[in-house]
C-alpha atoms as a PDB file:
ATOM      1  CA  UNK A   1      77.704 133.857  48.706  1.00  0.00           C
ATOM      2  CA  UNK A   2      80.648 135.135  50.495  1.00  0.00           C
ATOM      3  CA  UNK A   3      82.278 132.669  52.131  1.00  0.00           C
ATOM      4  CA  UNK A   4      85.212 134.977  54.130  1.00  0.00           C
ATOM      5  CA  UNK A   5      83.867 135.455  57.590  1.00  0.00           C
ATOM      6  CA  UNK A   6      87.262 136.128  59.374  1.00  0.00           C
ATOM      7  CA  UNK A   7      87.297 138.512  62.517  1.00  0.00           C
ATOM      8  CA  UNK A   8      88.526 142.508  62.149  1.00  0.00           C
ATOM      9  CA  UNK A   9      92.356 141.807  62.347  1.00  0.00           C
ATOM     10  CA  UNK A  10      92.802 137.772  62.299  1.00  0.00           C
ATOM     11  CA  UNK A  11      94.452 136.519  58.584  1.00  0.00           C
ATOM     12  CA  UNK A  12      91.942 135.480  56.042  1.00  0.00           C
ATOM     13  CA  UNK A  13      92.307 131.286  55.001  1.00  0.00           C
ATOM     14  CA  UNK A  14      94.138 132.491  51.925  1.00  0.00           C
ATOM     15  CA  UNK A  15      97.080 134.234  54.144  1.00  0.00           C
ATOM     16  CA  UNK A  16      97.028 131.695  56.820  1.00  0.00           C
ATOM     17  CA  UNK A  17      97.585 128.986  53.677  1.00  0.00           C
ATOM     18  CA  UNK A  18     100.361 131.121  52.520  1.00  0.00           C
ATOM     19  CA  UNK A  19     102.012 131.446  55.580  1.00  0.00           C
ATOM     20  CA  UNK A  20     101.459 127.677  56.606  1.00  0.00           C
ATOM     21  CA  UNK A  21     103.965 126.771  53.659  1.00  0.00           C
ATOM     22  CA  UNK A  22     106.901 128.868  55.260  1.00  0.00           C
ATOM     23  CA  UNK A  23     106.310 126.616  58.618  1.00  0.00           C
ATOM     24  CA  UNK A  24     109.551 124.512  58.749  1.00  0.00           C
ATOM     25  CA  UNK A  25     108.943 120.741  60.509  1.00  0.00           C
ATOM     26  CA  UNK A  26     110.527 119.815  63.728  1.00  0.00           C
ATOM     27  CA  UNK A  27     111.863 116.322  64.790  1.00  0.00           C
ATOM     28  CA  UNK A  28     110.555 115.721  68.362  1.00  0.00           C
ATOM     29  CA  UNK A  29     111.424 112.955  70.484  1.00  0.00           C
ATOM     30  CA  UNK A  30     108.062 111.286  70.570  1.00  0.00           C
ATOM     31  CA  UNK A  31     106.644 107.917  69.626  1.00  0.00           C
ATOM     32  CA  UNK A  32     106.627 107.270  66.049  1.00  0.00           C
ATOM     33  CA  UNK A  33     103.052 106.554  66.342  1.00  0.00           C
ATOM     34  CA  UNK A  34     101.966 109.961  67.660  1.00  0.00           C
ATOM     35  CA  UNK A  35     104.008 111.081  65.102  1.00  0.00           C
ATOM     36  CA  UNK A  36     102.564 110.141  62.571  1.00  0.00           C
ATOM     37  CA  UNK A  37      98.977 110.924  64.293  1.00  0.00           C
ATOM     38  CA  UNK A  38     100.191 114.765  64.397  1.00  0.00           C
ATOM     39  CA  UNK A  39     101.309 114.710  60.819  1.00  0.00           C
ATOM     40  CA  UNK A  40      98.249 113.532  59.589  1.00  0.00           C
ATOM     41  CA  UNK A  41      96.100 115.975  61.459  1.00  0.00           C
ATOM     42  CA  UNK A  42      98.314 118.797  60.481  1.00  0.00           C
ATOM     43  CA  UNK A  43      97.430 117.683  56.648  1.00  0.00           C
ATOM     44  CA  UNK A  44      93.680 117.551  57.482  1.00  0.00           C
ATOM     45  CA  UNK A  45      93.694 121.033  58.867  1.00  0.00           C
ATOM     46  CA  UNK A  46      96.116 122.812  56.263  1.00  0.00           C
ATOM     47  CA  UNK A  47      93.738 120.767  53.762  1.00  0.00           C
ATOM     48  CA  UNK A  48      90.695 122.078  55.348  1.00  0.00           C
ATOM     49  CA  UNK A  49      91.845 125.637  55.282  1.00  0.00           C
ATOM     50  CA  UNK A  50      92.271 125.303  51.252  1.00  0.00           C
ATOM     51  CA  UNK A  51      89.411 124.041  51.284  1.00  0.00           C
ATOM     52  CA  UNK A  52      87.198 127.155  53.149  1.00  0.00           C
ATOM     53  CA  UNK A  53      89.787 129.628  51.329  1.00  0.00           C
ATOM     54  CA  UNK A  54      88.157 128.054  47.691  1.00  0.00           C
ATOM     55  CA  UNK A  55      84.885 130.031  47.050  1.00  0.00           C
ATOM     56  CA  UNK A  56      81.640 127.950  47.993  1.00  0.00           C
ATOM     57  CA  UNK A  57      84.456 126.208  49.900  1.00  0.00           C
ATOM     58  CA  UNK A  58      82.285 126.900  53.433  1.00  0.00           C
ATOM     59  CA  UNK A  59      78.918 126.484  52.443  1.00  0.00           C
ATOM     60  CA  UNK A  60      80.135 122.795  50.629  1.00  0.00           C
ATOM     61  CA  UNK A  61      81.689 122.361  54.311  1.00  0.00           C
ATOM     62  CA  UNK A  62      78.864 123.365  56.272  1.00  0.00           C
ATOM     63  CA  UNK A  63      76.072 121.608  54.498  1.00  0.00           C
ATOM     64  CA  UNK A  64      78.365 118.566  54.410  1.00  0.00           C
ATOM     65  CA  UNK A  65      79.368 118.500  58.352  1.00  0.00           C
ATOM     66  CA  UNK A  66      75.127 119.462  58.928  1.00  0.00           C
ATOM     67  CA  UNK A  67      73.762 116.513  57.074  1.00  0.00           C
ATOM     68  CA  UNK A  68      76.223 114.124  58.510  1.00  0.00           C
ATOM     69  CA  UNK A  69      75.047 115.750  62.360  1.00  0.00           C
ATOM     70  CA  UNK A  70      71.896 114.640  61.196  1.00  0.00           C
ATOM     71  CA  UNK A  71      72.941 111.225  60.558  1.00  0.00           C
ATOM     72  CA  UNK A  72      74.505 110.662  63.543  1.00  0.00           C
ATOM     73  CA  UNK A  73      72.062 112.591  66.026  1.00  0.00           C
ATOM     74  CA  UNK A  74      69.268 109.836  64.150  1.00  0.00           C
ATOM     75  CA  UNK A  75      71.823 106.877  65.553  1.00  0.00           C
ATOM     76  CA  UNK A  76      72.421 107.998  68.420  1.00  0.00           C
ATOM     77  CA  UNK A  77      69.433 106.929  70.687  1.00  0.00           C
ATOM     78  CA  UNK A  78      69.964 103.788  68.981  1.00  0.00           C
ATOM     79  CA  UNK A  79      73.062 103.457  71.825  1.00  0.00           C
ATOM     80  CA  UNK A  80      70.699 101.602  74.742  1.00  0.00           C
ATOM     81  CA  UNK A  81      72.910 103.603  76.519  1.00  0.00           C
ATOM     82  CA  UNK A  82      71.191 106.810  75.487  1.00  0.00           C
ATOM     83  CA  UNK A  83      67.766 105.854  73.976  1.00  0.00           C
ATOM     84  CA  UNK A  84      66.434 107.543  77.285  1.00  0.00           C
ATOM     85  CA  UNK A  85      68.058 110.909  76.792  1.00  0.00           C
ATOM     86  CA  UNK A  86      66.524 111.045  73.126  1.00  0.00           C
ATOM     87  CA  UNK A  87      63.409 109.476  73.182  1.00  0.00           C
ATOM     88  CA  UNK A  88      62.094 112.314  71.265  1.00  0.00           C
ATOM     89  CA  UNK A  89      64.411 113.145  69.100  1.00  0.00           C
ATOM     90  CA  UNK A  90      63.254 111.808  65.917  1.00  0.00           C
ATOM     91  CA  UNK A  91      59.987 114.039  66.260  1.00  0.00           C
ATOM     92  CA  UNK A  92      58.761 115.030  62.987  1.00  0.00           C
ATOM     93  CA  UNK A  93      59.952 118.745  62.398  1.00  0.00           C
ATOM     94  CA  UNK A  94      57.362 121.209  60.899  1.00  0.00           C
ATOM     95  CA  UNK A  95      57.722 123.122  57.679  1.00  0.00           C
ATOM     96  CA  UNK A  96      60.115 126.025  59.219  1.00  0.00           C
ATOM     97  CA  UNK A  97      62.580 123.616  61.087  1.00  0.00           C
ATOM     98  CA  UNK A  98      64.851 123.158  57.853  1.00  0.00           C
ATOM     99  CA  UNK A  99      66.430 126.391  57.946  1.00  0.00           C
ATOM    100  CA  UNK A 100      66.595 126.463  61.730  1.00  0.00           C
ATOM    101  CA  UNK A 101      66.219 123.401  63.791  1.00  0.00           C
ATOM    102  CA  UNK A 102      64.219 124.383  66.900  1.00  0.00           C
ATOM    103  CA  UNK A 103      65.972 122.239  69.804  1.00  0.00           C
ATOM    104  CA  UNK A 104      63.260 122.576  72.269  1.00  0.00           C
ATOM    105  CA  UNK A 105      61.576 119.867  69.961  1.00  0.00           C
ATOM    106  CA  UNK A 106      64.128 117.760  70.036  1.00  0.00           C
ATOM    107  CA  UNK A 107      64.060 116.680  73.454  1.00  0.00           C
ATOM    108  CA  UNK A 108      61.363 116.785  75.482  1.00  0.00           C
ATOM    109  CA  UNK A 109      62.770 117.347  79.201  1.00  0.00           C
ATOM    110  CA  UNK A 110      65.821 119.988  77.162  1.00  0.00           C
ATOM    111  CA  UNK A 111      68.586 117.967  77.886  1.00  0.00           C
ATOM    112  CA  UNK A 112      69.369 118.612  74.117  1.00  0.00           C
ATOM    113  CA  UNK A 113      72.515 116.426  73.006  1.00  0.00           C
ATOM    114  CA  UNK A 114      76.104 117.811  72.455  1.00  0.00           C
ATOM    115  CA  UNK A 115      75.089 116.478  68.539  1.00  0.00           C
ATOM    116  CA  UNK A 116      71.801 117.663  68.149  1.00  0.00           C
ATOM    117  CA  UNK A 117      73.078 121.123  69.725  1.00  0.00           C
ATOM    118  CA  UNK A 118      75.547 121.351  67.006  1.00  0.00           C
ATOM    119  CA  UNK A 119      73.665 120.644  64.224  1.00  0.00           C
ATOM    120  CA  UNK A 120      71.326 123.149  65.243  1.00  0.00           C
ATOM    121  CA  UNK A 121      74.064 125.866  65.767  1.00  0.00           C
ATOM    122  CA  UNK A 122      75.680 125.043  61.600  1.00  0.00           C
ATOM    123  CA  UNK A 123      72.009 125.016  60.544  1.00  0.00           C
ATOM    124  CA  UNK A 124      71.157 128.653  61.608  1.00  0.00           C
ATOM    125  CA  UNK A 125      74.467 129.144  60.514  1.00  0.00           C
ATOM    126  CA  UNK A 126      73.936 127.756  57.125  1.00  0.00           C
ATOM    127  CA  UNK A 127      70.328 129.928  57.352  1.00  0.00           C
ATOM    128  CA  UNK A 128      72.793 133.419  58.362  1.00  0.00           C
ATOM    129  CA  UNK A 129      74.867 132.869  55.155  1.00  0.00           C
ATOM    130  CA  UNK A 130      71.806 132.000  52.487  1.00  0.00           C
ATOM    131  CA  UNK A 131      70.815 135.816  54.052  1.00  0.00           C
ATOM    132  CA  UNK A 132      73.624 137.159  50.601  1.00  0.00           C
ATOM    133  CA  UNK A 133      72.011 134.296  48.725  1.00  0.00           C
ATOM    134  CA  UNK A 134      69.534 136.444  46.716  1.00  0.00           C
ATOM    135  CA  UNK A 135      72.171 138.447  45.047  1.00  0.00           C
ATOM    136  CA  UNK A 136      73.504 135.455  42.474  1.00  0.00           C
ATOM    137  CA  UNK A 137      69.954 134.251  42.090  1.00  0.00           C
ATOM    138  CA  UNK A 138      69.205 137.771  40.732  1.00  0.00           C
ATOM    139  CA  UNK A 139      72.067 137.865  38.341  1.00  0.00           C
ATOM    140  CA  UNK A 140      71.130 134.683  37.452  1.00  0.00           C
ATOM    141  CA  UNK A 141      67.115 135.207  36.435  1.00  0.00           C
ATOM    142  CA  UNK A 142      68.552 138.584  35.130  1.00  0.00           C
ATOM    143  CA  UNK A 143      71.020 137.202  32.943  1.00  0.00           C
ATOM    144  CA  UNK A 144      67.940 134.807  31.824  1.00  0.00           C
ATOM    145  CA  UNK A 145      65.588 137.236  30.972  1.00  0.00           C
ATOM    146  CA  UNK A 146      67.678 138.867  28.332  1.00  0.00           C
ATOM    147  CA  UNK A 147      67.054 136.126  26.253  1.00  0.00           C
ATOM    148  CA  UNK A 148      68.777 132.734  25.267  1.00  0.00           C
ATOM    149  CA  UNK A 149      71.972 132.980  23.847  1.00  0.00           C
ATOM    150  CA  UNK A 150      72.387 132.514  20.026  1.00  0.00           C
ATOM    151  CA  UNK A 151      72.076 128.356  18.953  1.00  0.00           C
ATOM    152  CA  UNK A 152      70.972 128.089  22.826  1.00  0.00           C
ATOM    153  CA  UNK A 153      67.797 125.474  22.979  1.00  0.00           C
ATOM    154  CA  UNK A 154      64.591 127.758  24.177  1.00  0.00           C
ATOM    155  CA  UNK A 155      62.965 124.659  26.034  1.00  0.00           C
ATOM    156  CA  UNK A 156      65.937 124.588  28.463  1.00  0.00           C
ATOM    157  CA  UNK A 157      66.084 128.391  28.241  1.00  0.00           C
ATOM    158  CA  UNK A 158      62.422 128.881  29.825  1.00  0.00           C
ATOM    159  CA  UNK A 159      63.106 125.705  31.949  1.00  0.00           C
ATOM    160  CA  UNK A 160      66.095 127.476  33.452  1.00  0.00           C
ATOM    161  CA  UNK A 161      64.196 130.919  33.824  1.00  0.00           C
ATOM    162  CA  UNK A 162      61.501 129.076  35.985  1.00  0.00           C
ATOM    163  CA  UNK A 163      64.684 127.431  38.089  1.00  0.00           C
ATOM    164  CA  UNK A 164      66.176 130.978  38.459  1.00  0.00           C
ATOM    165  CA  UNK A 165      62.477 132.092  39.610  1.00  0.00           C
ATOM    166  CA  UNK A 166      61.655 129.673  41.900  1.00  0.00           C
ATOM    167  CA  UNK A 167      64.703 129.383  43.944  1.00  0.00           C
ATOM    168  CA  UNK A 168      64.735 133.502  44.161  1.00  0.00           C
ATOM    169  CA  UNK A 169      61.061 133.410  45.456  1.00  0.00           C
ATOM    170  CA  UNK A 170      62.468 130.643  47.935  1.00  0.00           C
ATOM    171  CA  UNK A 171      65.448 132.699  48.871  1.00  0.00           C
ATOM    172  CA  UNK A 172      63.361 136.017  49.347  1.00  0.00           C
ATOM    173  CA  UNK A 173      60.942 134.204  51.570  1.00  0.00           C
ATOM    174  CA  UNK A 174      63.612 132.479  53.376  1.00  0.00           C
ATOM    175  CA  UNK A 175      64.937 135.373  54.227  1.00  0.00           C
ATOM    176  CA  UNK A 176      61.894 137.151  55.003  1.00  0.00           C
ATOM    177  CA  UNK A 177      61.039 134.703  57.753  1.00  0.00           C
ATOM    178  CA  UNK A 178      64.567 134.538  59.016  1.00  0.00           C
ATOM    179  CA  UNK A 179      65.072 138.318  59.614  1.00  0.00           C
ATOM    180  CA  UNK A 180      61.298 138.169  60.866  1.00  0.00           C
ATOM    181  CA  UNK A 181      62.004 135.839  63.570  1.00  0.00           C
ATOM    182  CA  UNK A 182      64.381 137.886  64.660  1.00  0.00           C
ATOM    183  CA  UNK A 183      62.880 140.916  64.873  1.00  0.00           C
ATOM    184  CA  UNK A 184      64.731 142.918  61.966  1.00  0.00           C
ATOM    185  CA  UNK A 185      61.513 142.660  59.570  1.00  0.00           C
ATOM    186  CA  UNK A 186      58.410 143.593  61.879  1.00  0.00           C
ATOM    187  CA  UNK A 187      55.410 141.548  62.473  1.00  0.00           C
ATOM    188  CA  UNK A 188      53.266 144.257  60.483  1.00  0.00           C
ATOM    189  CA  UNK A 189      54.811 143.161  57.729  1.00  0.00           C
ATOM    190  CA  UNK A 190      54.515 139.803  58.006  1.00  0.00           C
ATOM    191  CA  UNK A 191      50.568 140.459  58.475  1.00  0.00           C
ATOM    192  CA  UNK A 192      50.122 142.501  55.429  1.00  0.00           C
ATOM    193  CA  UNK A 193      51.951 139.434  52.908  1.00  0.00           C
ATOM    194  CA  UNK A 194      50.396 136.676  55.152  1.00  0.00           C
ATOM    195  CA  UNK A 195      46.501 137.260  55.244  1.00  0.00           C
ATOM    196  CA  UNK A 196      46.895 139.026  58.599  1.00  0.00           C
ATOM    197  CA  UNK A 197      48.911 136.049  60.625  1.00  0.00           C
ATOM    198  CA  UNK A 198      51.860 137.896  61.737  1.00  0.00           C
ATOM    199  CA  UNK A 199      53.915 134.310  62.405  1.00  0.00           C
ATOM    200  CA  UNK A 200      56.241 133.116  59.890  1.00  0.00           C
ATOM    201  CA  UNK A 201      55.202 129.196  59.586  1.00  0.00           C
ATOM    202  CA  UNK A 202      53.099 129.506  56.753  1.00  0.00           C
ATOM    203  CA  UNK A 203      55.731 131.687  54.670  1.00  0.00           C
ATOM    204  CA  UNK A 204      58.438 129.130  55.259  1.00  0.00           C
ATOM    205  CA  UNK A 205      55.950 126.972  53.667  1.00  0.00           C
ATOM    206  CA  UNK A 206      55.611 128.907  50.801  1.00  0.00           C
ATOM    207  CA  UNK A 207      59.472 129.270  50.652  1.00  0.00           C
ATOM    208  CA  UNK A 208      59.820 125.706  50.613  1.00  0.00           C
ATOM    209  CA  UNK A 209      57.254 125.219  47.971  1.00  0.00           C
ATOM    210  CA  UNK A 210      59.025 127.505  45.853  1.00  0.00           C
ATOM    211  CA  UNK A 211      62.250 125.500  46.800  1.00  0.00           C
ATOM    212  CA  UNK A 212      60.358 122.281  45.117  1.00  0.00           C
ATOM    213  CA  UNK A 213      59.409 123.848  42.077  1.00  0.00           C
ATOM    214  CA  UNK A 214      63.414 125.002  41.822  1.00  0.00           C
ATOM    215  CA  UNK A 215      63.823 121.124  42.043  1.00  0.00           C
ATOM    216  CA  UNK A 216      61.324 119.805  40.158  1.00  0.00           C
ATOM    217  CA  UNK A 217      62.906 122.086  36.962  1.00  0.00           C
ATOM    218  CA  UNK A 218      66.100 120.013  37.523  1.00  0.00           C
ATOM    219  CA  UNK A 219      64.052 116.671  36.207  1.00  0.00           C
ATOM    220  CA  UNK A 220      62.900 119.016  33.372  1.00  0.00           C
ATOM    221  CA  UNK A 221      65.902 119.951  32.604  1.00  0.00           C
ATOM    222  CA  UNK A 222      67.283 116.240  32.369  1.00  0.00           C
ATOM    223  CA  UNK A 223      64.569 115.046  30.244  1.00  0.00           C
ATOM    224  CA  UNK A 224      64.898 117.850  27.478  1.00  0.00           C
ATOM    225  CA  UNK A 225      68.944 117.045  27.913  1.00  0.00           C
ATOM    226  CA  UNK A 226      68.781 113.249  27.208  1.00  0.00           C
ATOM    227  CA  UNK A 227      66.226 114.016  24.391  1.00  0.00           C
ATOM    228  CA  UNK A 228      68.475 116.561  22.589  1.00  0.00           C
ATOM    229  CA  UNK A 229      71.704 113.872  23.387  1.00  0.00           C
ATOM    230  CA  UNK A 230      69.425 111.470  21.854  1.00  0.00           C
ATOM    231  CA  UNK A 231      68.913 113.134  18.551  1.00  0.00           C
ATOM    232  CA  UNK A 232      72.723 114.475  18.274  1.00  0.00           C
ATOM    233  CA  UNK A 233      73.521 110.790  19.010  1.00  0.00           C
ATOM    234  CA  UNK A 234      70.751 109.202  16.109  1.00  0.00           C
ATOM    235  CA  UNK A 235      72.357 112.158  13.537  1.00  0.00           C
ATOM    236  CA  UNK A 236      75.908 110.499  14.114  1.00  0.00           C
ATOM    237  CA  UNK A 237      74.907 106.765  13.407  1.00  0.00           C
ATOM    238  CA  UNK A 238      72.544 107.886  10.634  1.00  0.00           C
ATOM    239  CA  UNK A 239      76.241 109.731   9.541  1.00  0.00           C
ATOM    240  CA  UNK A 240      78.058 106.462  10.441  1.00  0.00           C
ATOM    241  CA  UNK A 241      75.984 104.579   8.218  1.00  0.00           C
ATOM    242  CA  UNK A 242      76.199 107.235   5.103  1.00  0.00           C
ATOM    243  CA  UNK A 243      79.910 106.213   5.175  1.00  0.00           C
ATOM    244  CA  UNK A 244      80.662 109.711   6.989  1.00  0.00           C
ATOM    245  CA  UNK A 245      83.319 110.439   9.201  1.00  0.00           C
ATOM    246  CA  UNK A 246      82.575 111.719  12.859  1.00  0.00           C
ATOM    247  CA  UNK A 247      84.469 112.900  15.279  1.00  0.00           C
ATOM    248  CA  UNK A 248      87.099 111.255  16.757  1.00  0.00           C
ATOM    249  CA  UNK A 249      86.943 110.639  20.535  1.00  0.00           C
ATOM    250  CA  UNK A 250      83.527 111.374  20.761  1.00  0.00           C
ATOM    251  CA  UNK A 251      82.548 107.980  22.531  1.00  0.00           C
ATOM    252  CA  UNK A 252      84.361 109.286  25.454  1.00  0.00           C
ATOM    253  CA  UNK A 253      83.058 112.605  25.606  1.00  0.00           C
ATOM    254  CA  UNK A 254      79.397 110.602  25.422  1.00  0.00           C
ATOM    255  CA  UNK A 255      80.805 109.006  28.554  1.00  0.00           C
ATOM    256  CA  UNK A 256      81.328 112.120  30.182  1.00  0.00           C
ATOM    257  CA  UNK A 257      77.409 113.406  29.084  1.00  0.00           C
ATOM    258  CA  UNK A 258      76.425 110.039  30.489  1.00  0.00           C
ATOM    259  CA  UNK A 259      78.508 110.642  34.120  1.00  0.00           C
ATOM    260  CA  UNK A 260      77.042 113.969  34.663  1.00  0.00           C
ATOM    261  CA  UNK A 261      73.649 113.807  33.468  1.00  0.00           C
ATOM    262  CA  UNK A 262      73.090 110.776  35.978  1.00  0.00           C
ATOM    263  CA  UNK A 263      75.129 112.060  38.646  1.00  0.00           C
ATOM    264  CA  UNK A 264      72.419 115.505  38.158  1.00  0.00           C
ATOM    265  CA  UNK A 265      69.582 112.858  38.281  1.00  0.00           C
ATOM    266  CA  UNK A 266      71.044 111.221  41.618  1.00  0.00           C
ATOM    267  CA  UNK A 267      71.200 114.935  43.147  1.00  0.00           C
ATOM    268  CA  UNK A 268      67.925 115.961  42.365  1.00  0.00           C
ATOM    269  CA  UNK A 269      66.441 112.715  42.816  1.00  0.00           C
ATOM    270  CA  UNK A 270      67.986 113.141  46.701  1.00  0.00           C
ATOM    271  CA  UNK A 271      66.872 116.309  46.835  1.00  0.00           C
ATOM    272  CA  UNK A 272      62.873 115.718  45.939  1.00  0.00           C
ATOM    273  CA  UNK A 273      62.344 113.759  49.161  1.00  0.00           C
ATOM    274  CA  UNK A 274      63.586 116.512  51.351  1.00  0.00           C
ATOM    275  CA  UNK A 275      61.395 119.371  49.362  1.00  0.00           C
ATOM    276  CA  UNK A 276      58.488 117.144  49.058  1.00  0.00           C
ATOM    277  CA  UNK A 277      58.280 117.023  52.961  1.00  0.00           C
ATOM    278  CA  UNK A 278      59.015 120.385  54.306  1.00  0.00           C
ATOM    279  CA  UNK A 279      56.742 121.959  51.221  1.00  0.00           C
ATOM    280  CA  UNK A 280      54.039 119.987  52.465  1.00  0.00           C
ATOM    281  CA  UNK A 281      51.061 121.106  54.879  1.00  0.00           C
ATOM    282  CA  UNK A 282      49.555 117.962  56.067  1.00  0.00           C
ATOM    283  CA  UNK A 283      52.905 116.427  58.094  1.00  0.00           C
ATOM    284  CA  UNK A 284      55.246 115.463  55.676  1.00  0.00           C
ATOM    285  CA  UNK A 285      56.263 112.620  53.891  1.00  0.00           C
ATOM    286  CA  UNK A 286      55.603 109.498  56.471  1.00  0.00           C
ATOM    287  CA  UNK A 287      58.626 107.997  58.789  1.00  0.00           C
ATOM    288  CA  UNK A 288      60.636 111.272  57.647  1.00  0.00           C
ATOM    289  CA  UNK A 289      63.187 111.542  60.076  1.00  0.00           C
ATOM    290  CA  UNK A 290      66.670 113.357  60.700  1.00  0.00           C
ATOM    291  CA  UNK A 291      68.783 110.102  59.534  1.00  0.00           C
ATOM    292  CA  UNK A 292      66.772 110.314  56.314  1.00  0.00           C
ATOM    293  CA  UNK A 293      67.131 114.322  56.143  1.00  0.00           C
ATOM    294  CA  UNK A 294      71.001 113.882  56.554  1.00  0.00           C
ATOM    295  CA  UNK A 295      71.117 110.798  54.043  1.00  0.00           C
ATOM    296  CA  UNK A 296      69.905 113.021  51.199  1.00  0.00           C
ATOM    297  CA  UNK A 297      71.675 116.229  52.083  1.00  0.00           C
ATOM    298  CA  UNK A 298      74.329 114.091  51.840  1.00  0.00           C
ATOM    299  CA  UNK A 299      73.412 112.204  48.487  1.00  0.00           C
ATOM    300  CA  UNK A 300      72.891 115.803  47.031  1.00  0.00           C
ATOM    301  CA  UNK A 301      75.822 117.606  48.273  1.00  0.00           C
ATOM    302  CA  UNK A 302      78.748 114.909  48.741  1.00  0.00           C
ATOM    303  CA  UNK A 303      79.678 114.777  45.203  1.00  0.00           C
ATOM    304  CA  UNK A 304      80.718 118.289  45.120  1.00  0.00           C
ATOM    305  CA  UNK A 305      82.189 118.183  48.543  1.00  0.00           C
ATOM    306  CA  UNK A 306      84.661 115.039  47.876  1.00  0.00           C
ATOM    307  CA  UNK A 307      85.423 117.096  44.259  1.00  0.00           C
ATOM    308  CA  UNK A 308      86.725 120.319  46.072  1.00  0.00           C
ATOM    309  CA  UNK A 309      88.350 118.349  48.860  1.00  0.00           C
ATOM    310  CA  UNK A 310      90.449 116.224  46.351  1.00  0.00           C
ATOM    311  CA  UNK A 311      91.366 119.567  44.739  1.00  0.00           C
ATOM    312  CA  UNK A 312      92.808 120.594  48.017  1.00  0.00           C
ATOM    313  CA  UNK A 313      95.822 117.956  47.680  1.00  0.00           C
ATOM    314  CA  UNK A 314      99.042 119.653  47.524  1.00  0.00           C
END
């Protein structure tokens, strides 16, 4: 996905980053304390632009800020102050509403919140960006199909060519619904894949489905990975045991295996609940809400978030 939106004439993040290093500092006559307030925000924002220069820099940022909207616009009617204003707001959102959340539902009288109002804006956002998403998925699954590579295990090889399938069948249909809605792809079409109904709900449902089984290969996945680890790691005590040397360091780089195979489990494990809901036709998992929606996003996503913003210190 291309992440470098920049208007016709303005500097792309990598030039403005370039240039922000030739900006020589000033001593102002100014409280120390607002000082030091300025300094800090001038880090966050030369930080930040690293950050959306880095490629998957702005979708990490996006999906980040989105799921922590959610979060708050869930706590916010909590405030007695505002409970009245969003007495509706935790309304449970049908199948279609993850890829663009339809702020009419939000509130009933359309007073929508300054919070909810923004997370709506970065989702269709979000939804506008996944439009290039089909293009990796494709050189993914066609990278796939030529065939595992040599010493490659073939149970994670067709395990990965169902993930490659699934989330391109998601992606397609996402996007078919998406340009649908707004009038690029015409209803006809949408009639002739979707037994005659010429709305897009019950594609988006499909979409998500597909989405789920993408997920659903990640636990897959794991299991054939620990079960391989296993064996590799019963071959080196059986070695251990023969009086045979193994190599050295290698109970650190099991530590490692260990870190990322259960930080994979923790991400897919926070994504399930989300698919599981918005694949489903009958209303969704029970007491789903937008505070749980943005505690999972967040659960799924953070890790890689707080990895490319520590790689943004200078």
């Amino acid at each position: 996905m291309a992440d470098d939106n920049s208007e016709p004439g303005a500097p792309t993040p990598q030039a403005a980053d370039k240039a922000s290093d030739r900006v020589a500092s000033k001593s102002v006559a100014v409280p120390e304390n607002a000082v030091s307030a300025a300094k800090q925000l001038d880090r966050i924002i030369l930080r930040l632009n690293k950050l959306l220069a880095t490629p998957g820099g702005l979708s990490a940022f996006l999906s980040t800020f989105n799921y922590t909207l959610y979060i708050l616009a869930y706590l916010q009617p909590k405030l007695p102050s505002l409970a009245a204003h969003l007495s509706s707001l935790l309304a449970r959102l049908n199948p279609s509403s993850i890829s663009k959340l339809p702020i009419t539902i939000l509130v009933a009288d359309g007073a929508v919140p300054p919070i909810a109002a923004l997370a709506g804006l970065i989702s269709r956002c979000r939804t506008t960006l996944r439009l290039f998403g089909c293009f990796p998925l494709y050189a993914w699954l066609r990278t796939l199909l030529t065939g595992p590579k040599p010493g490659a295990d073939a149970v994670l090889h067709r395990v990965a060519v169902l993930q490659a399938s699934s989330y391109f069948t998601y992606q397609a249909l996402e996007n078919i619904s998406v340009l649908a809605d707004n009038g690029v792809v015409p209803k006809s079409f949408i009639a002739r894949i979707n037994r005659g109904d010429s709305t897009t709900a019950r594609v988006y449902l499909w979409a998500y489905r597909a989405w789920l089984g993408g997920v659903s290969c990640d636990f897959l996945r794991l299991a054939r990975e620990a079960q391989l680890e296993n064996r590799r790691r019963a071959a080196r005590r059986k070695m251990r045991e023969d009086g045979r040397e193994v190599a050295v360091y290698q109970e650190e780089a099991d530590r490692k295996v260990d870190a990322k195979w259960w930080m994979d489990l923790m991400i897919a494990t926070a994504w399930l609940p989300m698919a599981l809901h918005f694949s489903s036709s009958t209303g969704g998992l029970p007491g789903w809400n937008l505070g749980w929606m943005g505690v999972c996003g967040l659960v799924a996503g953070g890790e890689r978030f707080r990895g490319m913003w520590r790689a943004t210190v200078s």
